[in-house]
Protein backbone atom coordinates (compact mmCIF):
# COMPACT_ATOMS: atom_id res chain seq x y z
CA UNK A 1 -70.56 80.86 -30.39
CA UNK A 2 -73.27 78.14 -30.59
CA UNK A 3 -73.11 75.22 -28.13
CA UNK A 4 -74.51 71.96 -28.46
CA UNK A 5 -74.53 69.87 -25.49
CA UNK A 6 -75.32 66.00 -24.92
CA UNK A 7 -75.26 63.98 -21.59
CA UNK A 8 -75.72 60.39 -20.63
CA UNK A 9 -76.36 59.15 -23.86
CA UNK A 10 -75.40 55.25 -22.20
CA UNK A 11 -74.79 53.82 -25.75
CA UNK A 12 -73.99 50.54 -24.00
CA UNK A 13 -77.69 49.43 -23.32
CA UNK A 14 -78.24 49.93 -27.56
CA UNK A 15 -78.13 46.09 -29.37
CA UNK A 16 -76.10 48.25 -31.78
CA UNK A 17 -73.84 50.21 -29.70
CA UNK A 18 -76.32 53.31 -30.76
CA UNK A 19 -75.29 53.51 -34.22
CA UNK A 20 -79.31 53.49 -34.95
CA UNK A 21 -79.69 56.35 -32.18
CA UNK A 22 -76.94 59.04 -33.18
CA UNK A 23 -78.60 58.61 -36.66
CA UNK A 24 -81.79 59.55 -35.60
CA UNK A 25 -80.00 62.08 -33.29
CA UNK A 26 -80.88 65.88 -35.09
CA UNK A 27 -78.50 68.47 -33.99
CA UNK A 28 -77.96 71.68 -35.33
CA UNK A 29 -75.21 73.45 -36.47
CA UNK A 30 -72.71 73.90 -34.00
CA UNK A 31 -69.24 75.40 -33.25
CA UNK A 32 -68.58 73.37 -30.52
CA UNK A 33 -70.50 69.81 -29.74
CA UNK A 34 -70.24 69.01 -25.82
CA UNK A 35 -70.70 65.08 -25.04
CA UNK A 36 -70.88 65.14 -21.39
CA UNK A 37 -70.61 62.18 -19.26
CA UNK A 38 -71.76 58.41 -19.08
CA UNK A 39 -71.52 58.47 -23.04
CA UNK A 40 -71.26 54.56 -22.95
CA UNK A 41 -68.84 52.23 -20.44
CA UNK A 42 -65.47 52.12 -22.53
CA UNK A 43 -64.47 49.39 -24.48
CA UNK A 44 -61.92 50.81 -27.11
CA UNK A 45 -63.84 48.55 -29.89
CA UNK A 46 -66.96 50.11 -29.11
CA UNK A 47 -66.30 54.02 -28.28
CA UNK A 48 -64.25 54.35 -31.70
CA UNK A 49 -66.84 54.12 -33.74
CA UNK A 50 -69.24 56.63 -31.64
CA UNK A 51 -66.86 58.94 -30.98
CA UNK A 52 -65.78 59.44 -34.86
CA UNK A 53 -69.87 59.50 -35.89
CA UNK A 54 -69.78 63.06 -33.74
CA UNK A 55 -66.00 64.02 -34.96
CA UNK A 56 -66.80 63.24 -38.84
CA UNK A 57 -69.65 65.50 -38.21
CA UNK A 58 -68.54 68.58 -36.21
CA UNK A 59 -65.20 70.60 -35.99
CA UNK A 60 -65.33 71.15 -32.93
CA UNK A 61 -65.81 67.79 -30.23
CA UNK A 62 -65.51 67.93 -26.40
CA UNK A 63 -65.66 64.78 -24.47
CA UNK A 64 -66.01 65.06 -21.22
CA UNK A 65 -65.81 61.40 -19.10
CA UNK A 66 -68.19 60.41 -16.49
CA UNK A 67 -68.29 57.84 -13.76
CA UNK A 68 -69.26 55.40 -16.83
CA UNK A 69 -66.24 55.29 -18.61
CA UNK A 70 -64.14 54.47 -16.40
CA UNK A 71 -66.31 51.21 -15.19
CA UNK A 72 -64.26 48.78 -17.93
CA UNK A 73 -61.30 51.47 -18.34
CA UNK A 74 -58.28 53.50 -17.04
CA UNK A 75 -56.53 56.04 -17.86
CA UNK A 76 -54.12 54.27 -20.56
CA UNK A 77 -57.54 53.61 -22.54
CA UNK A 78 -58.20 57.16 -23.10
CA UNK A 79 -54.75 57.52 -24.34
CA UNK A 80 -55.48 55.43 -26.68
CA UNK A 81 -58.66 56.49 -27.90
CA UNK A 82 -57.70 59.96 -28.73
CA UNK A 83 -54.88 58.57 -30.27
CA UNK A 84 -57.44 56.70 -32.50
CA UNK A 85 -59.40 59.71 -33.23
């Protein structure tokens, strides 16, 4: 099984929410993509679109929160959110 794995991206502090740096972002083929902590401080406006970059591009996503997301959030967010994904 082949494991990608990326941490403390903070999307946040991009003018464009990061679009511009996942783009430039090369990752290889993976069966399982690991986005680990501080990914960006939650807004549900501005994780969808992130979040379905990595899903449209890998079968296999696992979010894992950091201190970071919950900064602007709780717990009903991330209900939400996956049920946006």
């Amino acid at each position: 099984m082949k494991i990608s794995y990326l941490s403390d991206l903070h999307l946040d502090f991009h003018l464009d929410g990061g679009i511009s740096f996942l783009n430039s972002l090369e990752i290889p083929e993976t069966d399982l993509l690991v986005i680990a902590g501080d990914f960006m401080d939650v807004s549900i406006t501005a994780i969808v679109a992130p979040l379905r970059f990595f899903c449209e591009r890998f079968k296999n996503v696992l979010w894992v929160t950091g201190n970071h997301e919950y900064y602007h959030s709780d717990i009903l967010n991330f209900n939400f959110i996956r049920f946006l994904l």
